[in-house]
Protein backbone atom coordinates (compact mmCIF):
# COMPACT_ATOMS: atom_id res chain seq x y z
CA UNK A 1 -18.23 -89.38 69.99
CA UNK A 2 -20.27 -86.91 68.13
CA UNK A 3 -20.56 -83.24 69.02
CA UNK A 4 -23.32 -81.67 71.06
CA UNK A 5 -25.50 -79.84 68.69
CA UNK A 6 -24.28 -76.33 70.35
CA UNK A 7 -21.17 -77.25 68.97
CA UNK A 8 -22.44 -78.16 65.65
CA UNK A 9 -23.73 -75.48 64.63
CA UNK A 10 -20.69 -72.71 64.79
CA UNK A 11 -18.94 -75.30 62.89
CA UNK A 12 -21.63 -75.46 60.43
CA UNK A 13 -20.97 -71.41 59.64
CA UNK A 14 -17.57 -71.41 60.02
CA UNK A 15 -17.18 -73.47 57.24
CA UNK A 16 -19.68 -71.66 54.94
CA UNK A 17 -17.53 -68.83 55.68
CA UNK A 18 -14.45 -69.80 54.45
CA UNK A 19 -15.82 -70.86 51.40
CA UNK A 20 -17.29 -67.45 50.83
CA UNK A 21 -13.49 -65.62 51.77
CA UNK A 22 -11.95 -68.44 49.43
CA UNK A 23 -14.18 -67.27 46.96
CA UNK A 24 -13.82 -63.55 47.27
CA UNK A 25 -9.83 -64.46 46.61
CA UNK A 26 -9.92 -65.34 43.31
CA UNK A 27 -8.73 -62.86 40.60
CA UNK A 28 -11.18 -60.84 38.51
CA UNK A 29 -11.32 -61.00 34.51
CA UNK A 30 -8.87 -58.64 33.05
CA UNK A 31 -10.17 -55.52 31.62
CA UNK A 32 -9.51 -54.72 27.97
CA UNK A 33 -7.72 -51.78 27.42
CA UNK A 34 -9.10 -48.45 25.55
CA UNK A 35 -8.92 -48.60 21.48
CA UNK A 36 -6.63 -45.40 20.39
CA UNK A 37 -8.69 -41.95 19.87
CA UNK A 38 -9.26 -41.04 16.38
CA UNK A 39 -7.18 -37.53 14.83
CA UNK A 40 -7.54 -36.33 11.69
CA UNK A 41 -3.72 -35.70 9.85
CA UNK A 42 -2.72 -34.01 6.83
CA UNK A 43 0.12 -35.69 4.61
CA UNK A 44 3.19 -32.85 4.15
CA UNK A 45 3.13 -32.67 0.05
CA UNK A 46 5.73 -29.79 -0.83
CA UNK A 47 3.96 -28.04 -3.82
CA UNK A 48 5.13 -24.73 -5.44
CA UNK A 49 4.03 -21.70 -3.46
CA UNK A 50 3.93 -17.83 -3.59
CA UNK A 51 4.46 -16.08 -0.50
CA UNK A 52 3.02 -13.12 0.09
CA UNK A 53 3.25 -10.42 2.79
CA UNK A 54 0.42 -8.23 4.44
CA UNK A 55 1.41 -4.92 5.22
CA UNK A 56 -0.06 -1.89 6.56
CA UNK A 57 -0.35 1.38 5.10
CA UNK A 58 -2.44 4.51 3.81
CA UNK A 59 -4.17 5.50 0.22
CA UNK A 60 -2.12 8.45 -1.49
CA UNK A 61 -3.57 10.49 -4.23
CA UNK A 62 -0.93 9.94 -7.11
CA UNK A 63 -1.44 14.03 -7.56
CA UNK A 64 -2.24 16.87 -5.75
CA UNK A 65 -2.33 20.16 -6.23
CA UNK A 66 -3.52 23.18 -5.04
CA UNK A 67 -5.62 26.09 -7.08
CA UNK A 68 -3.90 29.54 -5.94
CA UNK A 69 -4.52 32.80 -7.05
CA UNK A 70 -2.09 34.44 -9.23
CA UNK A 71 -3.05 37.45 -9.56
CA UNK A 72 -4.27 40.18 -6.92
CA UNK A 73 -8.11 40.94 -7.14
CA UNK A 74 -11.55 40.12 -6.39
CA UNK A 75 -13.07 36.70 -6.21
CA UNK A 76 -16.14 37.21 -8.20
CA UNK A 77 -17.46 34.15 -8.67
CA UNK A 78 -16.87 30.11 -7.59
CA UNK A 79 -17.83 28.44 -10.90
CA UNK A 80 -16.87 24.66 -9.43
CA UNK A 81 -19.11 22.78 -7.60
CA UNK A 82 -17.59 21.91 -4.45
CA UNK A 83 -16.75 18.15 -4.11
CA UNK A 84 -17.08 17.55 -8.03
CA UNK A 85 -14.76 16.17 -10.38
CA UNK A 86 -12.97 18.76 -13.02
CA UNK A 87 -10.72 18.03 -16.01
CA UNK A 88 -7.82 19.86 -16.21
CA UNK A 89 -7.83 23.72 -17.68
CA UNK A 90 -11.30 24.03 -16.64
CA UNK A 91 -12.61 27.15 -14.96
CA UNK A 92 -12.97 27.51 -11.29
CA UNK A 93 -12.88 31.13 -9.94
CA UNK A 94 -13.29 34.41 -11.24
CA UNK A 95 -11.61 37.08 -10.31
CA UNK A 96 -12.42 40.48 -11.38
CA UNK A 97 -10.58 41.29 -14.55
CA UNK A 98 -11.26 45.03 -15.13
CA UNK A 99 -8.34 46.59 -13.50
CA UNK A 100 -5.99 43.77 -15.59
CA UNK A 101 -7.81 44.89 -18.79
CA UNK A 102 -6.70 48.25 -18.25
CA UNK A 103 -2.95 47.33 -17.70
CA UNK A 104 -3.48 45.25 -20.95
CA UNK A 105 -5.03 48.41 -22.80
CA UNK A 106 -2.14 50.71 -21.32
CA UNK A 107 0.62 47.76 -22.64
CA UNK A 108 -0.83 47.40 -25.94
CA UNK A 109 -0.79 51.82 -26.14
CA UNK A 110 3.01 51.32 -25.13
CA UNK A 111 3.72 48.95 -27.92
CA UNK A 112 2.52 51.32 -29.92
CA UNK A 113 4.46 54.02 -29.09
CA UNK A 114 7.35 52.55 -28.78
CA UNK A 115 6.75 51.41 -32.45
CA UNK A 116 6.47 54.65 -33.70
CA UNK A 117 9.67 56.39 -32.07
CA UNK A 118 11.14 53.30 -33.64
CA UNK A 119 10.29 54.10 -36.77
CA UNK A 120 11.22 57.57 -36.45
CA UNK A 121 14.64 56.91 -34.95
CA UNK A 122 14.90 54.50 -38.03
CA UNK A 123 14.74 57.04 -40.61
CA UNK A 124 17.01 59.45 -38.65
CA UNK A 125 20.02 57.00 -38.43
CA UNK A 126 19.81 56.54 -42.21
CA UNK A 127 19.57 60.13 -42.87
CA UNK A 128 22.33 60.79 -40.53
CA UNK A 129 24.34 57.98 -42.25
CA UNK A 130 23.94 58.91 -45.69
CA UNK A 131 24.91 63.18 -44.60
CA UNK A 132 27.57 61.55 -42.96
CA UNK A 133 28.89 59.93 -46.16
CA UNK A 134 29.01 63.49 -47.78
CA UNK A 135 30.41 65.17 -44.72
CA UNK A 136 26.94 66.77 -44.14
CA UNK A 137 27.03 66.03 -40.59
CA UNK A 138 29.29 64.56 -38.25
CA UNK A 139 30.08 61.54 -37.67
CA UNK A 140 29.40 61.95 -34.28
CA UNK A 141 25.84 63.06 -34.71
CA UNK A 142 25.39 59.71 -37.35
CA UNK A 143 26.56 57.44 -34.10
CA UNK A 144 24.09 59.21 -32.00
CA UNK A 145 21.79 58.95 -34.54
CA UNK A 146 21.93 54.98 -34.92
CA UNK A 147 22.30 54.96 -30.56
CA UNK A 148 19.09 56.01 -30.73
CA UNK A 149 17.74 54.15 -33.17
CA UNK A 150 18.74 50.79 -31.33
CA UNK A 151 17.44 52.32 -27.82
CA UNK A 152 14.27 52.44 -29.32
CA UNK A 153 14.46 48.66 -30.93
CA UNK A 154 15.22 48.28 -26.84
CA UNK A 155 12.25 49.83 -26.12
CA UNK A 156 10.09 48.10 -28.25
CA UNK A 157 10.89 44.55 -27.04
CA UNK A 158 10.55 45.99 -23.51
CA UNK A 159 7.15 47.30 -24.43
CA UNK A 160 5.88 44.16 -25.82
CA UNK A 161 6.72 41.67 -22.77
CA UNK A 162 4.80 44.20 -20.78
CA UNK A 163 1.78 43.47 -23.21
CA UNK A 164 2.81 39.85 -23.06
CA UNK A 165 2.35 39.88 -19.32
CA UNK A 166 -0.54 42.07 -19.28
CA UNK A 167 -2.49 39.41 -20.99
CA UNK A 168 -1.35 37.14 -19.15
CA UNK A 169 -2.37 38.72 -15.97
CA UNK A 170 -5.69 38.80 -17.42
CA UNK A 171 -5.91 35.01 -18.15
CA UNK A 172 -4.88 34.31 -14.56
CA UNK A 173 -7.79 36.51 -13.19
CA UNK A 174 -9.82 33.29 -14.80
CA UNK A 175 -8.84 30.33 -12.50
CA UNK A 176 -8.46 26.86 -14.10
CA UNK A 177 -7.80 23.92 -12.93
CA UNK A 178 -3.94 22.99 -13.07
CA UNK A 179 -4.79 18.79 -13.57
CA UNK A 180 -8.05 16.84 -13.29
CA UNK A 181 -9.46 15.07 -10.19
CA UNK A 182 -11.68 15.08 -7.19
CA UNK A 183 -12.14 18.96 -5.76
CA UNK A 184 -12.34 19.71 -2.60
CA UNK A 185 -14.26 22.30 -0.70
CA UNK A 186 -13.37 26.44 -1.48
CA UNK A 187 -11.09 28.04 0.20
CA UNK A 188 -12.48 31.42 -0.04
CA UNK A 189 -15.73 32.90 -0.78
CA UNK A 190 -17.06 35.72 -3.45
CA UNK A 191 -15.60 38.89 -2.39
CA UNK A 192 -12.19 37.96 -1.14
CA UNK A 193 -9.31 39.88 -1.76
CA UNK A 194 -6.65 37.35 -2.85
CA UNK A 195 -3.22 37.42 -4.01
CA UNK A 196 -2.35 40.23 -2.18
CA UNK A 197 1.30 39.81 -1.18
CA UNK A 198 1.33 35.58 -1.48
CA UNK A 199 -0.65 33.24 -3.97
CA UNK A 200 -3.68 33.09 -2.11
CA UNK A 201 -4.98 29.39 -2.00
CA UNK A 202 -8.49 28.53 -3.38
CA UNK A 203 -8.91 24.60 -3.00
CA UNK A 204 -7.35 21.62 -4.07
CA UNK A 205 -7.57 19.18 -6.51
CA UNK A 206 -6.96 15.73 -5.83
CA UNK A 207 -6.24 12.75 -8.46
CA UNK A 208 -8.35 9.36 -7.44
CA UNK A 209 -7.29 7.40 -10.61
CA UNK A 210 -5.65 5.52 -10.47
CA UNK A 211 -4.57 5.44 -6.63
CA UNK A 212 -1.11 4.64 -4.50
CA UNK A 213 -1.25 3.10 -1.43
CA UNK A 214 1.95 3.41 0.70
CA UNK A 215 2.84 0.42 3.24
CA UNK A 216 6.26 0.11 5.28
CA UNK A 217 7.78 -3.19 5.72
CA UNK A 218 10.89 -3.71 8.43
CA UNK A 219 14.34 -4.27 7.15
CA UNK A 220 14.32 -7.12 9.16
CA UNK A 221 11.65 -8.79 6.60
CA UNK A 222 13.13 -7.58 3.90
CA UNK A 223 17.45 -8.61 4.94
CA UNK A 224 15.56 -12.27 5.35
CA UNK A 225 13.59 -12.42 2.33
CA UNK A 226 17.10 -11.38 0.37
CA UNK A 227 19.00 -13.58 2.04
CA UNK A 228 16.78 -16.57 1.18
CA UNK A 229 16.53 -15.19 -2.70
CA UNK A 230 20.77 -15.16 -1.85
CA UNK A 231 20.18 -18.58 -0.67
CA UNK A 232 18.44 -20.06 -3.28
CA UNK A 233 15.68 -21.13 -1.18
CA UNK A 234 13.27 -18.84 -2.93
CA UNK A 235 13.31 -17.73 -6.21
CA UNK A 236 12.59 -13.89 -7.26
CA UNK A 237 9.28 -12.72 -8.80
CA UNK A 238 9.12 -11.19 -12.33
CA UNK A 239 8.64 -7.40 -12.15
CA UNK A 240 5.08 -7.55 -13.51
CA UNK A 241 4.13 -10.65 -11.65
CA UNK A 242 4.59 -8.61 -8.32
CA UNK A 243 0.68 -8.55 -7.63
CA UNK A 244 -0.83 -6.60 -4.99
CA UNK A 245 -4.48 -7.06 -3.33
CA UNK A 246 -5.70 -4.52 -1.41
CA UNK A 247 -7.95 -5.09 2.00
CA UNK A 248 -9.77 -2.37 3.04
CA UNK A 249 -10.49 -1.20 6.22
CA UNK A 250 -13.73 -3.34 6.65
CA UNK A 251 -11.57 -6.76 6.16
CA UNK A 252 -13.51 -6.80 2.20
CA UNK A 253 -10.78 -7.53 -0.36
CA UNK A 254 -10.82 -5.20 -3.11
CA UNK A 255 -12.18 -6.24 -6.38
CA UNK A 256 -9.26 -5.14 -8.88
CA UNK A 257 -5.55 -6.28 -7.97
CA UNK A 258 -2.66 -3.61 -8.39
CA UNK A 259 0.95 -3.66 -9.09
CA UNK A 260 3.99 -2.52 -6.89
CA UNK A 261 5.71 0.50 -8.28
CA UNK A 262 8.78 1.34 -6.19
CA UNK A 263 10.66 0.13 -2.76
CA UNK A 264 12.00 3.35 -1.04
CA UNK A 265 15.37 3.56 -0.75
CA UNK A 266 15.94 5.33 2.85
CA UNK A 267 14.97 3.93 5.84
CA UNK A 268 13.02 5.82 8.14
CA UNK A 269 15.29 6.38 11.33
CA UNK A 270 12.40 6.63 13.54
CA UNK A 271 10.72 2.72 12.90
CA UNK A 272 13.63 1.09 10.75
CA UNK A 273 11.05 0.69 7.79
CA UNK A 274 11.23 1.58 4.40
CA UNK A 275 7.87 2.50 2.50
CA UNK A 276 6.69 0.39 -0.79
CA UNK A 277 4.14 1.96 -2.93
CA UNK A 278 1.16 -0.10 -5.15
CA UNK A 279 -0.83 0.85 -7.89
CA UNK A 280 -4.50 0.23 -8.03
CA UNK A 281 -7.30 1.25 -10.69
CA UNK A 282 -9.72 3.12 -8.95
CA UNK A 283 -12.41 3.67 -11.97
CA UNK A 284 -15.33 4.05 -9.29
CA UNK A 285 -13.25 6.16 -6.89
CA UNK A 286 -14.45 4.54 -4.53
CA UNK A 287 -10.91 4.24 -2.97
CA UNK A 288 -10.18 7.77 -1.04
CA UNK A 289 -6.77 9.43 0.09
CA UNK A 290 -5.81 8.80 4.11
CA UNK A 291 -7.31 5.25 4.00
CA UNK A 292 -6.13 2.94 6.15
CA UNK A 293 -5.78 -0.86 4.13
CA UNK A 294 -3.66 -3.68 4.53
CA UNK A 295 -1.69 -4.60 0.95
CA UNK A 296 -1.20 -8.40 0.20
CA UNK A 297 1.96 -8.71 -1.89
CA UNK A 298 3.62 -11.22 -3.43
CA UNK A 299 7.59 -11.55 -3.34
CA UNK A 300 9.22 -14.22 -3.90
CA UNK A 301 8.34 -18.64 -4.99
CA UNK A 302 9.36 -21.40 -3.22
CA UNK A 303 9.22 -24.30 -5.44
CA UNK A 304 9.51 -26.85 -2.70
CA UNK A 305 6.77 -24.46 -0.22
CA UNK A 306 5.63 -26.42 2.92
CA UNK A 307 2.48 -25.17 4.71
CA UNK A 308 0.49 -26.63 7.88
CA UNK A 309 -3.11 -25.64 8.62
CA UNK A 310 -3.17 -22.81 11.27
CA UNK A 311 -5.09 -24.92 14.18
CA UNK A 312 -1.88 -27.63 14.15
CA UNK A 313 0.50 -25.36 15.49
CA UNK A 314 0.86 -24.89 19.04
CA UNK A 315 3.26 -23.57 21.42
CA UNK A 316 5.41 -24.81 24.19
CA UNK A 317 6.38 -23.05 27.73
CA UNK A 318 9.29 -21.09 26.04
CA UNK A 319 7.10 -19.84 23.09
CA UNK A 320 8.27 -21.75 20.14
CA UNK A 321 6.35 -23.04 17.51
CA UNK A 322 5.50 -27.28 17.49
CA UNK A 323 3.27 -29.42 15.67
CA UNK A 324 2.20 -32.95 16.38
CA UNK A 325 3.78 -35.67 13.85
CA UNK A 326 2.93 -39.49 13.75
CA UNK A 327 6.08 -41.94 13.63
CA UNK A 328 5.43 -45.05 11.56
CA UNK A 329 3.74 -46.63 14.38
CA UNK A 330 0.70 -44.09 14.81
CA UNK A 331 2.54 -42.40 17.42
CA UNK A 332 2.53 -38.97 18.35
CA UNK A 333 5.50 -36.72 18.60
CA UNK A 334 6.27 -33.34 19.36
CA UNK A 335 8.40 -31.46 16.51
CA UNK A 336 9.81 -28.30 16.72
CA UNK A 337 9.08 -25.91 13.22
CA UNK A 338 10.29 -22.68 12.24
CA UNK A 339 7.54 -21.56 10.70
CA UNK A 340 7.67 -18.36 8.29
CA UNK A 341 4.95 -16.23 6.81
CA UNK A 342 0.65 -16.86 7.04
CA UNK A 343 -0.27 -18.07 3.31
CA UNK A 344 -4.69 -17.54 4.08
CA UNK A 345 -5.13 -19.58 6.48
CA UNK A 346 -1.68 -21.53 6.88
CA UNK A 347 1.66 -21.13 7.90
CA UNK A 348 3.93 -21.48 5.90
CA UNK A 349 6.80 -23.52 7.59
CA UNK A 350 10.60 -23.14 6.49
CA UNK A 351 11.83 -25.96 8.50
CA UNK A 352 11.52 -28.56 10.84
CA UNK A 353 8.87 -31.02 8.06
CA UNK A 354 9.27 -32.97 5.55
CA UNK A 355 7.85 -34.59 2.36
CA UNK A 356 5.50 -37.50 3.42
CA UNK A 357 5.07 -36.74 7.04
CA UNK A 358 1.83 -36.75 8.75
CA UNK A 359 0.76 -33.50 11.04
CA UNK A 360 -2.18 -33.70 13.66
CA UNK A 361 -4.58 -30.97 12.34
CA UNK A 362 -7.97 -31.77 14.00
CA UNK A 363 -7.85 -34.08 17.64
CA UNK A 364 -4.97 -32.35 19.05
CA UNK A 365 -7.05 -32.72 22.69
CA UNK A 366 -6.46 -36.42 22.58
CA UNK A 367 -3.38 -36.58 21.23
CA UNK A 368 -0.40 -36.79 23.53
CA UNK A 369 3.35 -37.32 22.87
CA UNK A 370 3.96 -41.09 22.87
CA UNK A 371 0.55 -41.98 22.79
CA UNK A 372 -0.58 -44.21 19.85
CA UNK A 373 -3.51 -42.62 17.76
CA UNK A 374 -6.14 -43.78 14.90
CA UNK A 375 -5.14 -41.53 12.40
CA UNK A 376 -7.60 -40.86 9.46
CA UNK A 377 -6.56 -38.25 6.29
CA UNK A 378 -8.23 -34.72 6.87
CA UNK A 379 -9.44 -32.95 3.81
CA UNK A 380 -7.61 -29.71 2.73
CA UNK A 381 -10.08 -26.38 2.56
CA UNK A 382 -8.23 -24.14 4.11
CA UNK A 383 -6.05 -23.07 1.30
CA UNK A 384 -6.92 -23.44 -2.31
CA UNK A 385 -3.72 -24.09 -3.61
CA UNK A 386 -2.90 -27.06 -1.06
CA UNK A 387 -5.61 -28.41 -3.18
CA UNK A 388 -3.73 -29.30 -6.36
């Protein structure tokens, strides 16, 4: 008996219905997963390298002295120009000579004198010794006689050191310079009284070339670096292939490379550094005593030197330096280095990599531990020598 047409119809929608639901049921397409992100790596290639150290320190004058007056007197005259260069023995002050030309005058009378009672004291001991031969006179008058004569011999010598420092009393009333270098402004003016009592100074004479600079370094750096030379880990430098660069206080590397002289040998008890002094040619004197610089110095070779770019290092909640290796199936993994001194823009790493190993240098963002990576071969510009 068919259905009323009220009936019908629900029926009708029902049905479209669960068609619809059935529909909505069935499982979507699966989704296709992500490709890996793209990092650049560098390839660890252990390659012969010269560490170096940067230290800080000051500019030293190699000499210094200062001019002082030797003599008591009157400056007459500055005959330096202030802030000039002078060569050593070359005049600086005057100071007025006319009461030292006296003294020499009166010395050079006294030699005289004393030359003349010589001679007369002379001629009386040989008289006296040739009446004494005869028993003309006594012999005690012929001893007295030749007493005399050497008193006066005395008296001579005596005589002429005076004149000897007479004159040169009056050579220190001119003022030289004791070595050459850079002057510095006068101490005194025309009309000073100087050397009265003390050896008045008058300026001071520094040396500019060539120029030390003094740097400390901590025991600490320097019981490590002999224990690796111990070691064998490094290997020593050659005493004159111990180069130095200097960086001056604007960050600009100095044109002409130096030399290390001497290490100190006491430790200062205050900072537990010693003090290392460099050489540098300084033919413009353009470097000036009390400068602060930074020296670059080279101490030791590793034959076998590892080095990472500066941007793959990173650090972990305790502080400790990691860098990002791939495994051998483009995975990333965290690795623990010790790393060791900056070589430009590297570190230099003493342990933790090895030869063949692939760091993360550039796409560290994407690159988690575990996660698989595209990895594609950065090019090395950070340090020239990673380039050979």
């Amino acid at each position: 008996m068919p259905l009323p047409t009220c009936y019908a119809v629900p029926c009708v929608l029902l049905s479209v219905c669960m068609a619809m639901l059935a529909g909505c049921e069935k499982p979507p397409a699966a989704a296709e997963p992500p490709p890996a992100p793209q990092v650049a790596v560098e390839t660890v290639k252990p390659r012969p390298l010269t560490l170096t150290t940067e230290l800080n320190g000051r500019l030293v004058s190699p000499r210094t002295a200062e001019v002082r007056a030797r003599v008591a007197g009157i400056v007459l005259k500055r005959v330096y120009r202030e802030g000039s260069d002078v060569k050593q023995g070359e005049v600086m002050f005057l100071i007025d000579p006319a009461p030292f030309k006296a003294d020499l005058d009166s010395a050079v009378a006294g030699v005289k004198k004393a030359e003349a009672n010589l001679y007369q004291t002379r001629l009386q001991a040989e008289r006296y010794a040739e009446l004494a031969r005869i028993n003309a006179v006594s012999r005690q008058d012929a001893e007295n006689a030749k007493a005399s004569y050497l008193q006066s011999q005395a008296d001579v010598a005596s005589s002429r050191a005076a004149l000897a420092r007479a004159r040169l009393n009056l050579g220190y009333a001119t003022v030289t310079a004791p070595i050459s270098g850079r002057t510095s402004k006068a101490l005194v003016t025309e009309g000073a009284l100087v050397g009265q009592g003390d050896a008045t100074a008058l300026a001071t004479i520094q040396q500019l070339e060539p120029i030390y600079a003094d740097v400390t370094q901590s025991t600490r750096q320097i019981s490590d670096l002999r224990r690796s030379l111990e070691d064998g880990q490094l290997q020593a430098l050659p005493q004159g292939e111990i180069a130095a660069t200097l960086v001056q206080e604007d960050g600009r590397e100095y044109p002409l490379k130096g030399q290390l002289l001497f290490s100190d040998l006491t430790v200062d008890q205050s900072t537990g550094q010693i003090t290392l002094r460099s050489q540098f040619p300084n033919p413009r004197q353009e470097l000036l005593p009390g400068s602060f610089v930074r020296v670059r110095l080279a101490q030791a070779r590793d034959a076998q030197g590892i080095t990472v770019p500066q941007r793959a290092v990173q650090r972990d909640a305790a502080g400790k330096a990691q860098v990002l290796v791939l495994d051998s199936g483009s995975k990333v993994q965290a690795r623990p280095v010790e790393l060791g001194a900056v070589h430009g823009n590297r570190w230099v790493v003493r342990g933790g990599l090895a030869a063949g190993e692939q760091v993360v240098v550039e796409g560290l963002q994407h690159a988690q531990p575990g996660m698989a990576v595209t990895p594609q071969e950065a090019s090395v510009a950070d340090d020239p020598e990673a380039r050979h």
